[in-house]
C-alpha atoms as a PDB file:
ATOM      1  CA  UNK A   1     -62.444 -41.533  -8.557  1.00  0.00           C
ATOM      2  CA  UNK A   2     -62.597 -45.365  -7.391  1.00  0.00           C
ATOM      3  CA  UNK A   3     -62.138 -45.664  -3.728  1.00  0.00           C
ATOM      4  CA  UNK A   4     -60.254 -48.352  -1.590  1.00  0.00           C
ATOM      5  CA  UNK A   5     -61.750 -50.116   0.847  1.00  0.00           C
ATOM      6  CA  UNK A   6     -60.979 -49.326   4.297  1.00  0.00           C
ATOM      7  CA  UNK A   7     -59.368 -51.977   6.720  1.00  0.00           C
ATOM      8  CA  UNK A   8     -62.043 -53.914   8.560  1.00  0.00           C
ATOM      9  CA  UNK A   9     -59.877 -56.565  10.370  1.00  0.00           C
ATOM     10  CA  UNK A  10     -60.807 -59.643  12.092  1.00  0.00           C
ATOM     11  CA  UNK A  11     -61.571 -59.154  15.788  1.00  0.00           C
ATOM     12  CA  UNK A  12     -63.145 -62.593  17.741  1.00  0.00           C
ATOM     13  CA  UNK A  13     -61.315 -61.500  21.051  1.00  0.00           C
ATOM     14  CA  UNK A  14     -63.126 -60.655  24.052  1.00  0.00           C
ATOM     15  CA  UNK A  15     -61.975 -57.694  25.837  1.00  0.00           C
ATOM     16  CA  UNK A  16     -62.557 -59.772  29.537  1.00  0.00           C
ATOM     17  CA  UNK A  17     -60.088 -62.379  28.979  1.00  0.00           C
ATOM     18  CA  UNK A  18     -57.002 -63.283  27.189  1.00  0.00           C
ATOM     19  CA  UNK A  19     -57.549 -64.200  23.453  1.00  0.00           C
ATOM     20  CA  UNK A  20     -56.649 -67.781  21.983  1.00  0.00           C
ATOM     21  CA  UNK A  21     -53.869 -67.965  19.518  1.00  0.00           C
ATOM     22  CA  UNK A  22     -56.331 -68.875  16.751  1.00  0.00           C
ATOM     23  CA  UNK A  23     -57.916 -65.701  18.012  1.00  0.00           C
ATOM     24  CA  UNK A  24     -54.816 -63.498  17.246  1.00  0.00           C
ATOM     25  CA  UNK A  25     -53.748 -65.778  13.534  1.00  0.00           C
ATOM     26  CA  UNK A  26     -57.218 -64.602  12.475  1.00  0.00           C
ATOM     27  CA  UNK A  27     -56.910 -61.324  13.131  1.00  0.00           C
ATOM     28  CA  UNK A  28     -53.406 -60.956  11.488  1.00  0.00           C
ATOM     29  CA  UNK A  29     -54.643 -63.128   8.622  1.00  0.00           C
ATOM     30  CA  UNK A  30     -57.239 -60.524   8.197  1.00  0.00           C
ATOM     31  CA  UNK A  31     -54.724 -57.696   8.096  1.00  0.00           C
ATOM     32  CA  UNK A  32     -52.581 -59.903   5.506  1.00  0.00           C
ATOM     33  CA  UNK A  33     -55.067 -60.227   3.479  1.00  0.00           C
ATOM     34  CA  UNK A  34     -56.410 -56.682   3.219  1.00  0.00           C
ATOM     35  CA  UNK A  35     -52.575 -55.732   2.602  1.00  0.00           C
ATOM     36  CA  UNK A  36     -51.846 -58.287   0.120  1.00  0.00           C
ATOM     37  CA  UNK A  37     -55.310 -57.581  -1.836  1.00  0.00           C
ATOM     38  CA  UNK A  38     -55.759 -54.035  -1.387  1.00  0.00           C
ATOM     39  CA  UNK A  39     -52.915 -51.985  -0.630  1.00  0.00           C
ATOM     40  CA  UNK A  40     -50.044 -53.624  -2.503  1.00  0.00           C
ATOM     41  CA  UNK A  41     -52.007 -55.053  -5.969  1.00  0.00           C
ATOM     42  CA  UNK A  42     -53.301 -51.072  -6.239  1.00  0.00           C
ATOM     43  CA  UNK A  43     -49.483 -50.406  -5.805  1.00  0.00           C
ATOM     44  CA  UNK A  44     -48.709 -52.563  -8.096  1.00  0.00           C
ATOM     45  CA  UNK A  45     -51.899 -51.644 -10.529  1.00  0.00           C
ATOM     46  CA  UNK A  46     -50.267 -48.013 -10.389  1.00  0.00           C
ATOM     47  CA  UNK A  47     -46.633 -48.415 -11.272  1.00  0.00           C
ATOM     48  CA  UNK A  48     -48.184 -50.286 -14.379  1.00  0.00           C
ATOM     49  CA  UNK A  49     -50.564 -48.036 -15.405  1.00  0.00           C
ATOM     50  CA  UNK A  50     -48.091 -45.244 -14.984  1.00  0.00           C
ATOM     51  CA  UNK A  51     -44.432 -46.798 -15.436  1.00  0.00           C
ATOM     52  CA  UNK A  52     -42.759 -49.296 -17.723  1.00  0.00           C
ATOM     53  CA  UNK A  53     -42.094 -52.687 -16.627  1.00  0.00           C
ATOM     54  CA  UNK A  54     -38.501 -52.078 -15.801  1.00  0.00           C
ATOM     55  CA  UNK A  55     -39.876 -50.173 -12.776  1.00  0.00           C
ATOM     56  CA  UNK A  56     -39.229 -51.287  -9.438  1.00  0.00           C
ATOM     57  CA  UNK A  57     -40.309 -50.817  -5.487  1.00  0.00           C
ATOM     58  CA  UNK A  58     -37.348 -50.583  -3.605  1.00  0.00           C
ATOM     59  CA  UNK A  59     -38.801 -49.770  -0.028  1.00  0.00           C
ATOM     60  CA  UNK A  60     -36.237 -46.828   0.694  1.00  0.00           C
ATOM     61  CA  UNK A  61     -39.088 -44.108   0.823  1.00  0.00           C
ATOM     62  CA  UNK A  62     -36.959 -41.766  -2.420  1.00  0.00           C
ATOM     63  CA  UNK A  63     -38.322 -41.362  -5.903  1.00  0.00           C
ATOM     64  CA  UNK A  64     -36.335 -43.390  -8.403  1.00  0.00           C
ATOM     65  CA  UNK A  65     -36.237 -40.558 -10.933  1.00  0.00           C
ATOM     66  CA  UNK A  66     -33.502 -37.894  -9.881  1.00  0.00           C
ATOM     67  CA  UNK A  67     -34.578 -35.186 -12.104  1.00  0.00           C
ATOM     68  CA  UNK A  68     -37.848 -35.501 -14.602  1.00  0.00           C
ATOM     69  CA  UNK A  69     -41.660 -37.379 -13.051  1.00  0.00           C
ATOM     70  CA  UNK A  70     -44.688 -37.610 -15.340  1.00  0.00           C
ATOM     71  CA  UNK A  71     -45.376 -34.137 -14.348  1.00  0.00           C
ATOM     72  CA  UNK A  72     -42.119 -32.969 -15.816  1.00  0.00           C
ATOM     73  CA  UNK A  73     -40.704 -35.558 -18.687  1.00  0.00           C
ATOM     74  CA  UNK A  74     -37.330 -35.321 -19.727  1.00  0.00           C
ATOM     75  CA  UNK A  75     -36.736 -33.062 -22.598  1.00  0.00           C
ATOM     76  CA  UNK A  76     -33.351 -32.447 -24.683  1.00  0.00           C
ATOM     77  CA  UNK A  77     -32.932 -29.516 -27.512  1.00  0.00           C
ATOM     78  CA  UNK A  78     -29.729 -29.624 -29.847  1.00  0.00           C
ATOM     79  CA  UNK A  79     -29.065 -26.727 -32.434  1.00  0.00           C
ATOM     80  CA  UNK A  80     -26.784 -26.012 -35.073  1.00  0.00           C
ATOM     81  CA  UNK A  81     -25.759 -22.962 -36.312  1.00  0.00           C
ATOM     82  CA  UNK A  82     -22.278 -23.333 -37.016  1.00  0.00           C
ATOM     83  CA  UNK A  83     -22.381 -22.920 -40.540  1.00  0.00           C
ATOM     84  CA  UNK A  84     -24.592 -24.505 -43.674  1.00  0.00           C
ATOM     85  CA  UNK A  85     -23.846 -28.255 -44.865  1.00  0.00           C
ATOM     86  CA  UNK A  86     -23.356 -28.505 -48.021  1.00  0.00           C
ATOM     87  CA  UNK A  87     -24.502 -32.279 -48.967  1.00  0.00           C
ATOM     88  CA  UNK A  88     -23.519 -34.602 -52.282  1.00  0.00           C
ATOM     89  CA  UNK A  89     -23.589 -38.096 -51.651  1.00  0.00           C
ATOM     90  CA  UNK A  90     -26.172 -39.493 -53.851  1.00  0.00           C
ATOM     91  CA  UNK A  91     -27.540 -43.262 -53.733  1.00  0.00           C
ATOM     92  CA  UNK A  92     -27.113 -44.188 -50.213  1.00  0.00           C
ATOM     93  CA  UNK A  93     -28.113 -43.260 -46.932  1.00  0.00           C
ATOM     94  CA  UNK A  94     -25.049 -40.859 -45.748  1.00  0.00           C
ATOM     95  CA  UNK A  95     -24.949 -38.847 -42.325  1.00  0.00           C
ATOM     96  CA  UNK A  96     -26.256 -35.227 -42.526  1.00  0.00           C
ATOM     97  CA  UNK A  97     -23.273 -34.364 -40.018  1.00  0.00           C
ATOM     98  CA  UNK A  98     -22.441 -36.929 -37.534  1.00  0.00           C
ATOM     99  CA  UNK A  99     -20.920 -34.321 -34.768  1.00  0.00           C
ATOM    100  CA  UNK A 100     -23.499 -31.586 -35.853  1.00  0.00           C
ATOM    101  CA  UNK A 101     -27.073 -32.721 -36.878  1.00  0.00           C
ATOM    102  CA  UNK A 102     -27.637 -34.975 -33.778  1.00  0.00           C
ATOM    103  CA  UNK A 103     -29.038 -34.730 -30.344  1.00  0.00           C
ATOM    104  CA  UNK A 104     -27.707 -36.988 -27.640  1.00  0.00           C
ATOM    105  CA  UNK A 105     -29.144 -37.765 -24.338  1.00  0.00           C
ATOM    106  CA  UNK A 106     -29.289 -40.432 -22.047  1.00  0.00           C
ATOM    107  CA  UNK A 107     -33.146 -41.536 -21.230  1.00  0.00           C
ATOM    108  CA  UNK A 108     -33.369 -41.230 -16.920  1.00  0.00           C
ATOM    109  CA  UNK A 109     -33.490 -44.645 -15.076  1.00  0.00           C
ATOM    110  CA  UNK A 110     -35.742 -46.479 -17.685  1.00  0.00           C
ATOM    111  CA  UNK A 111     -36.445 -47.388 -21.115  1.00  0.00           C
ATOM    112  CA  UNK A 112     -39.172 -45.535 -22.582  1.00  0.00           C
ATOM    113  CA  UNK A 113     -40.510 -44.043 -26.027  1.00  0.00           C
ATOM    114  CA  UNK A 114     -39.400 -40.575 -27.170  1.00  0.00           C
ATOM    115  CA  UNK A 115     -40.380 -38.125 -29.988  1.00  0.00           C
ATOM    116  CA  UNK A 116     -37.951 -36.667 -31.700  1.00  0.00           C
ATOM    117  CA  UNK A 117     -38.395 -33.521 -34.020  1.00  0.00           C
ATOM    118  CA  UNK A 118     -35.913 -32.337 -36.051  1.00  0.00           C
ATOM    119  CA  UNK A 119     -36.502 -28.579 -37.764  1.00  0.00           C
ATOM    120  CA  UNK A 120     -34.206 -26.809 -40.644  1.00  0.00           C
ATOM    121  CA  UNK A 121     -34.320 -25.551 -44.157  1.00  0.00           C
ATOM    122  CA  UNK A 122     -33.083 -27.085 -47.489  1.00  0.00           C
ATOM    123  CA  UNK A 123     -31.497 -24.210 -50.186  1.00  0.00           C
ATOM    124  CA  UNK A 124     -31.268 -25.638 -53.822  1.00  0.00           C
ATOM    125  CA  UNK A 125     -29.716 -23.472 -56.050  1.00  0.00           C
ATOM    126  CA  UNK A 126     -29.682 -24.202 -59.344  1.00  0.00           C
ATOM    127  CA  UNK A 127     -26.557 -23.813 -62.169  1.00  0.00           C
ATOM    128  CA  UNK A 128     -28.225 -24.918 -65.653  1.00  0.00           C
ATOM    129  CA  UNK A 129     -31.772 -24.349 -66.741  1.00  0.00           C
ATOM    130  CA  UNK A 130     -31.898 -28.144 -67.132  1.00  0.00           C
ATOM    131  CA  UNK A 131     -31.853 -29.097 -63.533  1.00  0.00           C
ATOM    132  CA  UNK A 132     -33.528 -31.556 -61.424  1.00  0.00           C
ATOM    133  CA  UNK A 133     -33.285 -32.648 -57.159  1.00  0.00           C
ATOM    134  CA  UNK A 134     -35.008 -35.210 -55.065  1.00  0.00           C
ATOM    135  CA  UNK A 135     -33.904 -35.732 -51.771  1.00  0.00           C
ATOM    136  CA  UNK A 136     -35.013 -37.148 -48.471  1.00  0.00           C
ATOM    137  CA  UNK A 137     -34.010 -36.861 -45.099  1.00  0.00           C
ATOM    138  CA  UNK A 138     -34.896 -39.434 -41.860  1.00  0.00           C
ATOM    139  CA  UNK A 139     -33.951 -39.589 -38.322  1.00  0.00           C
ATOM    140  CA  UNK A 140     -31.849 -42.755 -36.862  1.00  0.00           C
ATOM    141  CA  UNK A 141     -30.738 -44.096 -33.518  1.00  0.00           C
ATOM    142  CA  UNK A 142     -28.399 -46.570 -35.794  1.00  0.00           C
ATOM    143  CA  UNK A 143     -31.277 -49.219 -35.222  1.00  0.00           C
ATOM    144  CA  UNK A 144     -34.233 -47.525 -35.622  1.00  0.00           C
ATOM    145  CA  UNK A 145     -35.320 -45.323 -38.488  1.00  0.00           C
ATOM    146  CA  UNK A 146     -38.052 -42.589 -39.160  1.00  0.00           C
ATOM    147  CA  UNK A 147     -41.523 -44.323 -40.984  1.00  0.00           C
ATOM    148  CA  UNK A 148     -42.288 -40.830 -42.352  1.00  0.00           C
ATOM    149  CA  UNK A 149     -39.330 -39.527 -44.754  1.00  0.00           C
ATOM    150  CA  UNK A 150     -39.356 -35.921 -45.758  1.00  0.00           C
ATOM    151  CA  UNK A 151     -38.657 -35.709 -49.607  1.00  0.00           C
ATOM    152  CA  UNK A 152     -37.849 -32.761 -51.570  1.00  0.00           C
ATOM    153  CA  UNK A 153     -37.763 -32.807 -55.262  1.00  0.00           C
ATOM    154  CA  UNK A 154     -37.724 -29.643 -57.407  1.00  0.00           C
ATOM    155  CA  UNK A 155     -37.313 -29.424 -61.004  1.00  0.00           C
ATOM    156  CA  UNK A 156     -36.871 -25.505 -62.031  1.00  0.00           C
ATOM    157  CA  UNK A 157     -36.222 -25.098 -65.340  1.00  0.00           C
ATOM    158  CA  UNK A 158     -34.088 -22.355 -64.990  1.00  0.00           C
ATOM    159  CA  UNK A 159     -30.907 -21.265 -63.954  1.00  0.00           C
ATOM    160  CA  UNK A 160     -29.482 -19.079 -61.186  1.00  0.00           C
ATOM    161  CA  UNK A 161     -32.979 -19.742 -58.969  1.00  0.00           C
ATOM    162  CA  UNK A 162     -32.970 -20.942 -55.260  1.00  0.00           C
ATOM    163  CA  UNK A 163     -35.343 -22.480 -53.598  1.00  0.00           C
ATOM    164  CA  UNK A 164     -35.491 -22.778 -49.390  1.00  0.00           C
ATOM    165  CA  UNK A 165     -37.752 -25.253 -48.228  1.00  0.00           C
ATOM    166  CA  UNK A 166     -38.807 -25.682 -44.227  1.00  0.00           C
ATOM    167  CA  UNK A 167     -38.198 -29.327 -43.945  1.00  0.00           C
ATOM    168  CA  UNK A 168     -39.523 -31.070 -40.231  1.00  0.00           C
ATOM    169  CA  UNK A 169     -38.907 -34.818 -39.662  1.00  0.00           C
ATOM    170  CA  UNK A 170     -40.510 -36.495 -36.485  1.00  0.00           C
ATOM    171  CA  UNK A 171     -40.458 -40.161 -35.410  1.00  0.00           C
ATOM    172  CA  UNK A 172     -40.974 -42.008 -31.757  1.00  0.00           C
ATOM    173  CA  UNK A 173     -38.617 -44.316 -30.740  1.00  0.00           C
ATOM    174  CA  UNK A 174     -39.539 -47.130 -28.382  1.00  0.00           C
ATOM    175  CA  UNK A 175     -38.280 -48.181 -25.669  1.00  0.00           C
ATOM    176  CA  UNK A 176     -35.149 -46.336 -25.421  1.00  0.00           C
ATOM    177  CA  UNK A 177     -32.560 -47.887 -23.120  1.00  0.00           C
ATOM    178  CA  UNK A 178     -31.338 -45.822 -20.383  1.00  0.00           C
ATOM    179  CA  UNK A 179     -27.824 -45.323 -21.583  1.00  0.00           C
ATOM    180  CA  UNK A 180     -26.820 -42.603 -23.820  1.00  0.00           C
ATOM    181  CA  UNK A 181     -28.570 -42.248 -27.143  1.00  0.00           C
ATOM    182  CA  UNK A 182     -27.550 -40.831 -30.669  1.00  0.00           C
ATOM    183  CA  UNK A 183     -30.281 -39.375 -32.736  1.00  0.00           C
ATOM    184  CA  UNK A 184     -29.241 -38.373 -36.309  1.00  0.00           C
ATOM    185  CA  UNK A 185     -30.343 -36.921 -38.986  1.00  0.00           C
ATOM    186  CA  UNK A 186     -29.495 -38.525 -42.457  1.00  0.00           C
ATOM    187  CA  UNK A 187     -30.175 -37.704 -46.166  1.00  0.00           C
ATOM    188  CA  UNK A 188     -30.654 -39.815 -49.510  1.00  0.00           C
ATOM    189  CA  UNK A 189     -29.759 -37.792 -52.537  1.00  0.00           C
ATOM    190  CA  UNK A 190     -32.389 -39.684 -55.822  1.00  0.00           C
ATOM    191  CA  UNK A 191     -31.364 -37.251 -58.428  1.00  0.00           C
ATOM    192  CA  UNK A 192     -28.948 -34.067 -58.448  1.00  0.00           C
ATOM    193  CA  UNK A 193     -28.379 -32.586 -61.671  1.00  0.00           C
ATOM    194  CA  UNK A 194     -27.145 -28.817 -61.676  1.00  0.00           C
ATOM    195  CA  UNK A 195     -27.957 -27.845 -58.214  1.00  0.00           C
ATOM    196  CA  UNK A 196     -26.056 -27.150 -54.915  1.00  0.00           C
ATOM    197  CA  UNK A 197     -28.081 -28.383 -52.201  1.00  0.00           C
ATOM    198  CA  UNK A 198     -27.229 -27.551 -48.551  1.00  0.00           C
ATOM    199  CA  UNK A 199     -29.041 -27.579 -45.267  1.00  0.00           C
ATOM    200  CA  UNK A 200     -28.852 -24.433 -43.470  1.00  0.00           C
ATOM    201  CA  UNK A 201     -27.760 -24.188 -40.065  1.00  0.00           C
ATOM    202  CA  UNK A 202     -26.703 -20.768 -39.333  1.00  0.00           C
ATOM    203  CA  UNK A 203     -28.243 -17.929 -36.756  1.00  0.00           C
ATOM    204  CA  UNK A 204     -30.760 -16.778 -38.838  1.00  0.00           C
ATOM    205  CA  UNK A 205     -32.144 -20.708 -40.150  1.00  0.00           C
ATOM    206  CA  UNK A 206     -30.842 -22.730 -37.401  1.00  0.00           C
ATOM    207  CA  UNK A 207     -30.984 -26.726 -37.648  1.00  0.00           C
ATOM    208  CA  UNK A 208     -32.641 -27.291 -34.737  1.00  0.00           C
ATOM    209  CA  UNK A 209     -33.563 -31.226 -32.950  1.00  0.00           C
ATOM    210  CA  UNK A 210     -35.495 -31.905 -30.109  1.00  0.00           C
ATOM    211  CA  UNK A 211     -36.244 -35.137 -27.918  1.00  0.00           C
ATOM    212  CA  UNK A 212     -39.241 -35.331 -25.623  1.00  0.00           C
ATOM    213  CA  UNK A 213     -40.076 -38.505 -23.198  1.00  0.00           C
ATOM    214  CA  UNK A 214     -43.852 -39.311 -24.259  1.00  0.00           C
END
C-alpha cells in the first residue's frame, strides 16, 4: 500500500538564541503546507474514492452513517405471502399490487445506487385448448424502470394444463435520494386468451423483493 510522507517541518532556529519571526512563519508555513498537501487532499482523495459526492467532513469526530458502513451496506427484504394475485389488465403497464408487491426503504444519509431483486412464480392455467399468454413484468421507483423485462409467453394447446414459471427481475437504481423509496413490481399483459394468470405469493411460493446498497 502507498505510504504518506512523514512531516519534515521547517526548522532555521537556533537553539542558543531567540528565533526571528520569519524564523517561526517558515516553520508554520512548512506545517501548512504538509497539512494542506498531504493530510487533508488524502482525506479528501478517500471520501471520493469511497463515498458519493454528497458526503461531507463535519469535524465532530462521529461517523455520519448511524447504522450500515461499506463493511455492512444497507439491505431491505419485503415478502408476500398473503395470498396469490390474480392479474387481467392487458395493454398497459398496471401495478402488480401497489400495498403488496413493493419494498420500501429509505437509503441512510446519502444518495446512492441499489439493486433490487424481485423473486416469485407465474401459474397460467389454461380453459380452452386454443389458448395463448405473453406477459412481462419490470420493477419501478415511479421514475425509473427495469432495462431487463422478464416475459412469459406460453401457448399450450390444450386445456385444463398449468404452467408455474420462476420469474426473477433485477435492476440498479442510481442515485437514490435519501428519503423514502417505493420499489414496485408491475406487469404488461400482450395477449391473454383462455388462461388465468396469477402470481403466487403464498407460504409455500412466496413473492419475495430485496434491495441491497451496491
Amino acid at each position: 500500500m502507498t505510504t504518506i510522507a512523514d512531516l519534515d517541518y521547517t526548522d532555521n532556529m537556533a537553539s542558543s538564541k531567540q528565533p526571528f519571526l520569519t524564523d517561526i512563519r517558515e516553520t508554520l508555513d512548512s506545517i501548512e503546507t504538509y497539512l494542506n498537501n498531504s493530510v487533508k487532499k488524502n482525506l479528501v482523495q478517500l471520501s471520493k474514492d469511497c463515498f458519493p459526492s454528497g458526503y461531507a467532513f463535519d469535524s465532530d469526530g462521529l461517523g455520519q452513517f448511524s447504522t450500515y458502513s461499506l463493511f455492512d451496506k444497507q439491505t431491505g427484504v419485503s415478502t408476500y405471502t398473503g395470498g396469490d394475485i390474480t392479474i387481467s389488465t392487458t395493454g398497459s403497464w398496471t401495478d402488480l399490487d401497489a400495498t403488496n408487491a413493493k419494498i420500501s426503504f429509505t437509503p441512510e444519509y446519502l444518495a446512492g445506487d441499489f439493486k433490487v431483486t424481485a423473486q416469485f412464480m407465474v401459474s397460467c392455467v389454461s380453459t380452452n385448448a386454443t389458448n395463448e399468454i405473453e406477459v412481462r413484468f419490470r420493477l419501478t421507483d415511479g421514475t425509473e424502470q427495469s432495462d431487463h423485462i422478464a416475459t412469459v409467453h406460453l401457448v399450450t394447446g390444450v386445456t385444463g394444463t398449468t404452467f408455474v414459471i420462476p420469474t426473477t427481475l433485477m435492476h440498479e437504481f442510481d442515485s437514490l435520494s435519501a428519503s423514502e423509496k417505493n420499489i414496485k413490481i408491475q406487469y404488461y399483459i400482450e395477449t391473454q386468451t383462455a388462461t388465468t394468470l396469477k402470481v403466487l405469493a403464498n407460504t409455500n411460493e412466496p413473492l419475495n423483493i430485496q434491495a441491497e446498497k451496491i
